[in-house]
PDB file of N, CA and C in Angstrom:
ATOM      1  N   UNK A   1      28.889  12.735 -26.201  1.00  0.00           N
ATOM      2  CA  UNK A   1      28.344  11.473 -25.734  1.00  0.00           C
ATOM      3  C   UNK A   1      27.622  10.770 -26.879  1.00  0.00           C
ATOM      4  N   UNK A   2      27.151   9.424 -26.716  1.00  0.00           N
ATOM      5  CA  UNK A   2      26.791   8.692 -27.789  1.00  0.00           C
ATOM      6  C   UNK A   2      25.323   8.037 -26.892  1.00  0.00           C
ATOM      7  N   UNK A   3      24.300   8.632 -27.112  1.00  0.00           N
ATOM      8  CA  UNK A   3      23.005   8.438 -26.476  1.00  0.00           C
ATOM      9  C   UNK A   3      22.253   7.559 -26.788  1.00  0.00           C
ATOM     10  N   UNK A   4      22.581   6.929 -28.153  1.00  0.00           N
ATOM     11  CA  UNK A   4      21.278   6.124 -28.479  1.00  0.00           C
ATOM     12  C   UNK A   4      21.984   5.058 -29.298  1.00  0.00           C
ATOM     13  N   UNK A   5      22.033   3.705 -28.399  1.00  0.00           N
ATOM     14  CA  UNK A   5      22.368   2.353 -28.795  1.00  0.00           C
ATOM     15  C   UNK A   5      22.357   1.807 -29.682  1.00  0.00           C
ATOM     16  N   UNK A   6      21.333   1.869 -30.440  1.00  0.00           N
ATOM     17  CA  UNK A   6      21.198   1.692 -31.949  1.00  0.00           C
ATOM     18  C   UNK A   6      22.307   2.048 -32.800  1.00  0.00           C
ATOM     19  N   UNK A   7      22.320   3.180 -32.143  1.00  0.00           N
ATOM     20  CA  UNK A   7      23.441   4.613 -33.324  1.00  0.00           C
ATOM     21  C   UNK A   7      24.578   4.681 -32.902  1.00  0.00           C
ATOM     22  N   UNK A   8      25.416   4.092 -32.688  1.00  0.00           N
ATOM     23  CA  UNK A   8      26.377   4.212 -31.525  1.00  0.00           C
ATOM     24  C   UNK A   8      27.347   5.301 -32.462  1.00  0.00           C
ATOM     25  N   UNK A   9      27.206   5.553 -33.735  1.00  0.00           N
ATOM     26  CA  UNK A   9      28.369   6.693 -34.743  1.00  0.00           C
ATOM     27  C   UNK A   9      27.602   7.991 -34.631  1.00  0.00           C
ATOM     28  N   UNK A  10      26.583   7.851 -33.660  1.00  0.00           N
ATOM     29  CA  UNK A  10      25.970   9.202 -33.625  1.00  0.00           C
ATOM     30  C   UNK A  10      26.509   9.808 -32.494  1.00  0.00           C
ATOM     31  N   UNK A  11      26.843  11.210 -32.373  1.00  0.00           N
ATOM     32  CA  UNK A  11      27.574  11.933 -31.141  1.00  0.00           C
ATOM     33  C   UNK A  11      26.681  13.017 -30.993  1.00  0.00           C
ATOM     34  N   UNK A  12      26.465  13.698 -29.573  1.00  0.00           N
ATOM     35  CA  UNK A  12      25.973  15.094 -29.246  1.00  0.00           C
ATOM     36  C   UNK A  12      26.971  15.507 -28.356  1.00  0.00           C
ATOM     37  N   UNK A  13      27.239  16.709 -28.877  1.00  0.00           N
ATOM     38  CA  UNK A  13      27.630  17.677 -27.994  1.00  0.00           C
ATOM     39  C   UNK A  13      26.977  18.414 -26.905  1.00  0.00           C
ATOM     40  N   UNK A  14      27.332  18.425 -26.090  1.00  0.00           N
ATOM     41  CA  UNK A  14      26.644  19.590 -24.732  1.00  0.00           C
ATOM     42  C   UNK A  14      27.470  20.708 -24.530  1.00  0.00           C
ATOM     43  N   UNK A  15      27.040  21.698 -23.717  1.00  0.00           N
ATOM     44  CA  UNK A  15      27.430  22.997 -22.973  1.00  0.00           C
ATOM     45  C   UNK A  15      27.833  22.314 -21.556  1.00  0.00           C
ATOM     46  N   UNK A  16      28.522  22.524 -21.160  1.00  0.00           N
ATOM     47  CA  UNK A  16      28.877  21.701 -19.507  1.00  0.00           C
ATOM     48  C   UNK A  16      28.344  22.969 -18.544  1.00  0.00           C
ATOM     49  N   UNK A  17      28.130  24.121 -19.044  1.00  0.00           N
ATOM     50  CA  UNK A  17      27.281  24.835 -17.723  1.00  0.00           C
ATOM     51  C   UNK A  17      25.682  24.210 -17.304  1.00  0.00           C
ATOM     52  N   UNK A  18      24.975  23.827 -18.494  1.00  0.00           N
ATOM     53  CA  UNK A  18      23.628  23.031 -18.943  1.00  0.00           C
ATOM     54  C   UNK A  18      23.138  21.887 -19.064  1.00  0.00           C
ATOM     55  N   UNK A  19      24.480  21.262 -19.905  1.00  0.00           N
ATOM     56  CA  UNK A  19      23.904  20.082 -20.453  1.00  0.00           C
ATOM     57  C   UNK A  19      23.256  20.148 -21.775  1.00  0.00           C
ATOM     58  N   UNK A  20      22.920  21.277 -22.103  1.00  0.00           N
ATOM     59  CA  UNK A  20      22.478  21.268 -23.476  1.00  0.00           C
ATOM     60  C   UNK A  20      23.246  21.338 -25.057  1.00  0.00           C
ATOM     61  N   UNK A  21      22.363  20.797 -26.100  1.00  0.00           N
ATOM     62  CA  UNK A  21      23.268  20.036 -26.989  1.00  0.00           C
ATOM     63  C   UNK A  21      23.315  21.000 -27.409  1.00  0.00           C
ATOM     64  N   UNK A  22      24.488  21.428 -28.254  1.00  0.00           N
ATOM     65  CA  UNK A  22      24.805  22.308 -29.330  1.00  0.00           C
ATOM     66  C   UNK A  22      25.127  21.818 -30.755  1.00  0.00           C
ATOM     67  N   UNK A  23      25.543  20.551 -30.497  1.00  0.00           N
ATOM     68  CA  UNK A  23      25.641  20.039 -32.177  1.00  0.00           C
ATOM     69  C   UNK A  23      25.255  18.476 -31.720  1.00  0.00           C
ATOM     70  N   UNK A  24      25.030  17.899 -32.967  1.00  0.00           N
ATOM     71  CA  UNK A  24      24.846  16.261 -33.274  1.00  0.00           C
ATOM     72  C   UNK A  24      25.738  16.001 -34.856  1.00  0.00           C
ATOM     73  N   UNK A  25      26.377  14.401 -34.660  1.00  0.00           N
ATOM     74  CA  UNK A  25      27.356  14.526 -35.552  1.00  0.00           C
ATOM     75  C   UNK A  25      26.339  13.228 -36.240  1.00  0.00           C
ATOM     76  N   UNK A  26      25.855  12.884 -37.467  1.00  0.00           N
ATOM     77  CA  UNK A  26      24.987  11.625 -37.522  1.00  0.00           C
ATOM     78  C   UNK A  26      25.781  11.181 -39.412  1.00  0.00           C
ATOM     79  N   UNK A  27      25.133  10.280 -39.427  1.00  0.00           N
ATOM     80  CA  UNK A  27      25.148   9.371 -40.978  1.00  0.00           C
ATOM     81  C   UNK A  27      23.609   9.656 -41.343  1.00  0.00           C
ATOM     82  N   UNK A  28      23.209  10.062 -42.775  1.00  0.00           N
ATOM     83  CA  UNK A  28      21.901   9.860 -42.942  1.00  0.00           C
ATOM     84  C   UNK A  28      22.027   9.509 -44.708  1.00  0.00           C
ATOM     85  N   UNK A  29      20.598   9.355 -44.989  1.00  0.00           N
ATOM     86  CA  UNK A  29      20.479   9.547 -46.286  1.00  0.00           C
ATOM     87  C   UNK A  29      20.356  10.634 -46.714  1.00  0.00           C
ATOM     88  N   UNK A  30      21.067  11.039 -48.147  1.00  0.00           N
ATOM     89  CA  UNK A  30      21.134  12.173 -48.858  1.00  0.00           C
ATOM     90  C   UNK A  30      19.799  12.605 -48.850  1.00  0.00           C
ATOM     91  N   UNK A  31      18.755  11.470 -49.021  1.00  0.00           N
ATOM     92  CA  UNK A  31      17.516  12.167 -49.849  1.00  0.00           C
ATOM     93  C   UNK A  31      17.096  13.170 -48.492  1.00  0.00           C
ATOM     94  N   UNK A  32      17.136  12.856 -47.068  1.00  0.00           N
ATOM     95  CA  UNK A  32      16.332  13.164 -46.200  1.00  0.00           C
ATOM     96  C   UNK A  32      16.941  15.028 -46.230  1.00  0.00           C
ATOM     97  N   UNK A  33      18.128  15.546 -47.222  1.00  0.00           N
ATOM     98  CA  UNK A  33      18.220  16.705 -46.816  1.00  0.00           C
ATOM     99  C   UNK A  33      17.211  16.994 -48.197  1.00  0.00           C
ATOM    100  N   UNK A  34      17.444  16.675 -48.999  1.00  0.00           N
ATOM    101  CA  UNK A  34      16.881  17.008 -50.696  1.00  0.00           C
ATOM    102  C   UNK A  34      16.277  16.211 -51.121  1.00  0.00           C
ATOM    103  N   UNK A  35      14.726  15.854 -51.326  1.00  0.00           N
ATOM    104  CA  UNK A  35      14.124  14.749 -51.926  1.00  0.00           C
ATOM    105  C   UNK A  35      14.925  14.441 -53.234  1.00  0.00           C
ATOM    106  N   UNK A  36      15.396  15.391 -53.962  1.00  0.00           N
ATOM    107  CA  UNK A  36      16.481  15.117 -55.229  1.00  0.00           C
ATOM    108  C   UNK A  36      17.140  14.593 -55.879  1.00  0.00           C
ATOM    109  N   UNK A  37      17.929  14.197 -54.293  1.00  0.00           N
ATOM    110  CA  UNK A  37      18.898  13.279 -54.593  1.00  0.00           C
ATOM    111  C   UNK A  37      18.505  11.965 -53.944  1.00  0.00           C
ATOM    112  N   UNK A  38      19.757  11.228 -54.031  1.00  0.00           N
ATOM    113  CA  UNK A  38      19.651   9.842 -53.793  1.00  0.00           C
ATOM    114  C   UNK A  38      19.608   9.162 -52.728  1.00  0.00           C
ATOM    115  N   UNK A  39      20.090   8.113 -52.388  1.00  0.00           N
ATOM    116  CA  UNK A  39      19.907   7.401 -50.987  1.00  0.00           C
ATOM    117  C   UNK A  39      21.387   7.212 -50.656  1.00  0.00           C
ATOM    118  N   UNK A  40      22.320   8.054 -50.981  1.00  0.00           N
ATOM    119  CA  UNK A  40      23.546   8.214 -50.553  1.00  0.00           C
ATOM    120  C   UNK A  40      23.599   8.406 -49.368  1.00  0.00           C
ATOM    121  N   UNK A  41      24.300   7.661 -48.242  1.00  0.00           N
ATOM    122  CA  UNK A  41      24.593   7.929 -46.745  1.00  0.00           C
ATOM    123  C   UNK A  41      25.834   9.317 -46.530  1.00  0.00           C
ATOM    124  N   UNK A  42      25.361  10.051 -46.390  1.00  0.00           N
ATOM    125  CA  UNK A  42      26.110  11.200 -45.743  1.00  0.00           C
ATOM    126  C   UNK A  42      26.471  11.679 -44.677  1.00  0.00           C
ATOM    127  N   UNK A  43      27.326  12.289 -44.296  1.00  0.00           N
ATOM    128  CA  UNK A  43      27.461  12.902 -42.733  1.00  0.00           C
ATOM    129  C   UNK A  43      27.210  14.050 -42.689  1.00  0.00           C
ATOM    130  N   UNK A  44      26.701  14.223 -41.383  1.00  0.00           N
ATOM    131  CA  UNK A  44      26.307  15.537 -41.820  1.00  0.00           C
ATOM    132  C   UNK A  44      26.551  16.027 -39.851  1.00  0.00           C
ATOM    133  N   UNK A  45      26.671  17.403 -39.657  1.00  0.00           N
ATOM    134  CA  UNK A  45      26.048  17.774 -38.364  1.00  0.00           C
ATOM    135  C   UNK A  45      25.320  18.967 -38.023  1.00  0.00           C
ATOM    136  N   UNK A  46      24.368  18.543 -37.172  1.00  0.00           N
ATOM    137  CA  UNK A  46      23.604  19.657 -36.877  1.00  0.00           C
ATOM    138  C   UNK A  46      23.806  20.568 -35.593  1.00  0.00           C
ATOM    139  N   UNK A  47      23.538  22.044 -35.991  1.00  0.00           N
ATOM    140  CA  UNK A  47      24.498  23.371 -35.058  1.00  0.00           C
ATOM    141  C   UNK A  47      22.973  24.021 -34.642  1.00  0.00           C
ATOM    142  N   UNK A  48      23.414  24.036 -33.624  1.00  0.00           N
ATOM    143  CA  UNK A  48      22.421  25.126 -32.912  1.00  0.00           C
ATOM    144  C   UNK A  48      22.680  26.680 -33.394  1.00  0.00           C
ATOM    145  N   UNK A  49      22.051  27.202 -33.872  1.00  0.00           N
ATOM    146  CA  UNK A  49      22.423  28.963 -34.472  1.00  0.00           C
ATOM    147  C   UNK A  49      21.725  29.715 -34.401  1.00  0.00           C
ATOM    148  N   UNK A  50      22.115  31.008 -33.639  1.00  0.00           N
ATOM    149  CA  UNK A  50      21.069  32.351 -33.899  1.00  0.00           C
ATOM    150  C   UNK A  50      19.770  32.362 -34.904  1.00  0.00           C
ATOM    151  N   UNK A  51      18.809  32.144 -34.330  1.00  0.00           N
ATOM    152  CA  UNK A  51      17.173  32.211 -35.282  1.00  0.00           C
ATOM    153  C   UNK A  51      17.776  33.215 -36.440  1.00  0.00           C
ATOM    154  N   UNK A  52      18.218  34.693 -36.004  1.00  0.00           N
ATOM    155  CA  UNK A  52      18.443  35.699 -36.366  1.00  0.00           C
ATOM    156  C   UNK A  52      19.634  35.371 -38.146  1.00  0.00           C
ATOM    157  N   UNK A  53      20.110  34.438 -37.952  1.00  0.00           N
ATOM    158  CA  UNK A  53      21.294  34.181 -38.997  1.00  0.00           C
ATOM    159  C   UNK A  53      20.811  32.772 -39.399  1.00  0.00           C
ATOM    160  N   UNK A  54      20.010  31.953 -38.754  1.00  0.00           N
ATOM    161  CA  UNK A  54      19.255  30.830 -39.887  1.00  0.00           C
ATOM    162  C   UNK A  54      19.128  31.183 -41.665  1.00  0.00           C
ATOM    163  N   UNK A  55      18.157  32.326 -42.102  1.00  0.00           N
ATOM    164  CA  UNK A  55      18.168  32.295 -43.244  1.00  0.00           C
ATOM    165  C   UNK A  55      19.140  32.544 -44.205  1.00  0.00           C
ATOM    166  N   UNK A  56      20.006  32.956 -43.810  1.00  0.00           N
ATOM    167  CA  UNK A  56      21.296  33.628 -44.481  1.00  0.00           C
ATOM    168  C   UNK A  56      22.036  32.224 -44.828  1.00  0.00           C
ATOM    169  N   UNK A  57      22.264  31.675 -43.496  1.00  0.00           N
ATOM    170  CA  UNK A  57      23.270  30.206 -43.466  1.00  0.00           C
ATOM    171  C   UNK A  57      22.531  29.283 -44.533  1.00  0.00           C
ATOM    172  N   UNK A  58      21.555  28.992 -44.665  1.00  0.00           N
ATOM    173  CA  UNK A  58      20.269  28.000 -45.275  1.00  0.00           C
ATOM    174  C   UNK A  58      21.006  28.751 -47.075  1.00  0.00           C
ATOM    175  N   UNK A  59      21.635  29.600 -47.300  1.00  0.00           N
ATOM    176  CA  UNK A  59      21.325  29.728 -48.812  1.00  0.00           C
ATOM    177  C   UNK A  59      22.818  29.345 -49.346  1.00  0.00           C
ATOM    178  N   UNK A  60      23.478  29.203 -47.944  1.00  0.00           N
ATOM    179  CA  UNK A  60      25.009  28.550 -48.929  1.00  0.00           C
ATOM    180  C   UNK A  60      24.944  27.425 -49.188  1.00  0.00           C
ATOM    181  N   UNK A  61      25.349  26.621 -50.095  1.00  0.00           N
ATOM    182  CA  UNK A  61      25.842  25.378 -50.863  1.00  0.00           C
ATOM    183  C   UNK A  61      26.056  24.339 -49.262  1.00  0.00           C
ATOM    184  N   UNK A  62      25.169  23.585 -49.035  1.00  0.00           N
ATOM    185  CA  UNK A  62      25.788  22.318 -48.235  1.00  0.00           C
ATOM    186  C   UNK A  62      25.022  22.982 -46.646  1.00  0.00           C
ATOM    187  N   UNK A  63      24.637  23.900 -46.633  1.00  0.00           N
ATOM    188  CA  UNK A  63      23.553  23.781 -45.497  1.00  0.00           C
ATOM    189  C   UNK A  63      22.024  24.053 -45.551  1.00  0.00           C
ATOM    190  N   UNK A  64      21.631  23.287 -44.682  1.00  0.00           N
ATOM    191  CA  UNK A  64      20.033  22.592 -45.452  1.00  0.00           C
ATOM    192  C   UNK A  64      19.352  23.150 -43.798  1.00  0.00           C
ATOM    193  N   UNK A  65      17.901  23.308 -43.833  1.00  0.00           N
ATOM    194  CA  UNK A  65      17.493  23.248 -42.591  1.00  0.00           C
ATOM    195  C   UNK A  65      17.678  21.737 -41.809  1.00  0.00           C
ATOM    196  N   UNK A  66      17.342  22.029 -40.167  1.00  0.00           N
ATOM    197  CA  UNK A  66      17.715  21.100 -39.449  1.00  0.00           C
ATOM    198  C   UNK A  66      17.297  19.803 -40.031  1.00  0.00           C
ATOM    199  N   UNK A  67      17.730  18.774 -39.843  1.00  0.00           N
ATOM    200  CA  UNK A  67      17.478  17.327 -40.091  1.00  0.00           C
ATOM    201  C   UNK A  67      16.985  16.941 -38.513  1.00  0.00           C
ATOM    202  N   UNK A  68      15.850  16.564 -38.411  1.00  0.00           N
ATOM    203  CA  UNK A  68      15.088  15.839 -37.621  1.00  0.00           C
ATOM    204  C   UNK A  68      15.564  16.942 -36.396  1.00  0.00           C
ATOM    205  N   UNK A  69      15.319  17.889 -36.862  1.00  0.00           N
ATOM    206  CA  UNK A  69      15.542  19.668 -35.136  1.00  0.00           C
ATOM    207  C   UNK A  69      14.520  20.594 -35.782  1.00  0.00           C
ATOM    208  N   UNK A  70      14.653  20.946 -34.228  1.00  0.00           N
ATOM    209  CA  UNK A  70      13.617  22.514 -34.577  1.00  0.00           C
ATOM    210  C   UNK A  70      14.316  22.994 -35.799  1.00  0.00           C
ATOM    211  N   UNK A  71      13.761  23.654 -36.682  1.00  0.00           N
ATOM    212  CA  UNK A  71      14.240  24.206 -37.856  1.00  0.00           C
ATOM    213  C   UNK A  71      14.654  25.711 -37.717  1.00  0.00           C
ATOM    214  N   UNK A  72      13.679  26.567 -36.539  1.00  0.00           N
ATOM    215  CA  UNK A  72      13.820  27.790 -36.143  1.00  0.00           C
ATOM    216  C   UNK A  72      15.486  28.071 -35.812  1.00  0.00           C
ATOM    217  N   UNK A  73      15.667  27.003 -34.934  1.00  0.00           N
ATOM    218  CA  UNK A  73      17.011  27.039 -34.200  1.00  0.00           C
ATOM    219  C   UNK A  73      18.323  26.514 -34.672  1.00  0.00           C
ATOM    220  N   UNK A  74      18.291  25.614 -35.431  1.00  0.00           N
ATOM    221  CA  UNK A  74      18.905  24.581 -36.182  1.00  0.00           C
ATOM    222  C   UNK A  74      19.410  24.662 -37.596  1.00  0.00           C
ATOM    223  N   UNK A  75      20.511  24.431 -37.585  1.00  0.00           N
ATOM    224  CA  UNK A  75      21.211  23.952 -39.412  1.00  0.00           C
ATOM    225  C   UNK A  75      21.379  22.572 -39.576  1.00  0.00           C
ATOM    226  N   UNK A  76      21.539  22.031 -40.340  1.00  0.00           N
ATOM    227  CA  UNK A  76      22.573  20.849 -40.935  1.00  0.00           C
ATOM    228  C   UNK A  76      22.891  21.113 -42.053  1.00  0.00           C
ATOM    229  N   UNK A  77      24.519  20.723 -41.941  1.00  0.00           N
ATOM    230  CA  UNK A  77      25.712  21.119 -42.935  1.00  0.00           C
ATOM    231  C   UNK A  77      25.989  19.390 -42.960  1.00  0.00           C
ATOM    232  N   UNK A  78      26.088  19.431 -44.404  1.00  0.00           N
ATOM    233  CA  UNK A  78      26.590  18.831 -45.098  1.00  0.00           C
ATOM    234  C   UNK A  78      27.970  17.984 -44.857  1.00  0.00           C
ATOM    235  N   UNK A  79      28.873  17.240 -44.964  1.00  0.00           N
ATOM    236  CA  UNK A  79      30.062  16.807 -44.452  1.00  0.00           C
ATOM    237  C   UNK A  79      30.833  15.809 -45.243  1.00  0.00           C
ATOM    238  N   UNK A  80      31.817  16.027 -45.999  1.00  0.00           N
ATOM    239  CA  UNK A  80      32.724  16.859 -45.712  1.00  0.00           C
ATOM    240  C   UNK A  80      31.826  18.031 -46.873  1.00  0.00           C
ATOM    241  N   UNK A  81      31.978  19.104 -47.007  1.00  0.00           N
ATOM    242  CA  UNK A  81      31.098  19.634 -47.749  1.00  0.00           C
ATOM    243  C   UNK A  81      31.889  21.181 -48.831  1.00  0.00           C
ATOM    244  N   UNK A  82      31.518  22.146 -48.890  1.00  0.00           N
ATOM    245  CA  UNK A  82      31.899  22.901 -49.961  1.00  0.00           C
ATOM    246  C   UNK A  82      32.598  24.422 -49.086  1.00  0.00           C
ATOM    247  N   UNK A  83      31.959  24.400 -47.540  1.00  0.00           N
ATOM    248  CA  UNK A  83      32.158  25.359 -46.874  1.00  0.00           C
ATOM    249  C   UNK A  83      33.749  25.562 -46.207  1.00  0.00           C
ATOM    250  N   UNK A  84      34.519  26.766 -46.187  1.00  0.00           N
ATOM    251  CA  UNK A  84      35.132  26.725 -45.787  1.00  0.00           C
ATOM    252  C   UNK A  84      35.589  26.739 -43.776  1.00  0.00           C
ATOM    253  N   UNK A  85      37.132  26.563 -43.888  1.00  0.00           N
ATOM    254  CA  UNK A  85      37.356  26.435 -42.414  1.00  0.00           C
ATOM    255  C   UNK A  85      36.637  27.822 -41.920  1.00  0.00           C
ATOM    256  N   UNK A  86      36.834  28.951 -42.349  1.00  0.00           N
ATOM    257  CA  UNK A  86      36.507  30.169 -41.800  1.00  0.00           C
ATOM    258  C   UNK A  86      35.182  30.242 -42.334  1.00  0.00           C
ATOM    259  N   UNK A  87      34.442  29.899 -43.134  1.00  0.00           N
ATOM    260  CA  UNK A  87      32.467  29.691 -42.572  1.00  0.00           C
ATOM    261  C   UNK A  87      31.686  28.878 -41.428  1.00  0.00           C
TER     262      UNK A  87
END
């Protein structure tokens, strides 16, 4: 679904037993994953993931903690990015 009018290229996913989101698909600025870099608009989406496997995911190339999510619960990957189909 596309929730917020403003954003209309922004998408969330739900669970249909719940209703709850499991991913968001958005455009942002580069800097907001890496003060580093630039003001490049990127895509990026954010995955709901095992607390338990957060730190592990956080050290490959192109996933950053959540962008504007709980961070405990949350990734954002990069898009199109460095990870493969099978990561």
């Amino acid at each position: 679904e596309t929730p917020w009018g403003k954003f209309p290229e922004y998408i969330v996913f739900r669970r249909r037993n719940n209703a709850k989101w499991f991913a968001v698909i958005m455009r942002i600025s580069s800097n907001k994953l890496d003060t580093n870099k630039n003001e490049e608009m990127v895509n990026i989406v954010n995955l709901k993931a095992p607390p338990e496997l957060i730190g592990s995911l956080r050290l490959k190339d192109d996933i950053y903690p959540a962008y504007h999510m709980n961070k405990e619960h949350w990734i954002t990957i990069k898009l199109p990015g460095s990870l493969t189909d099978s990561e």
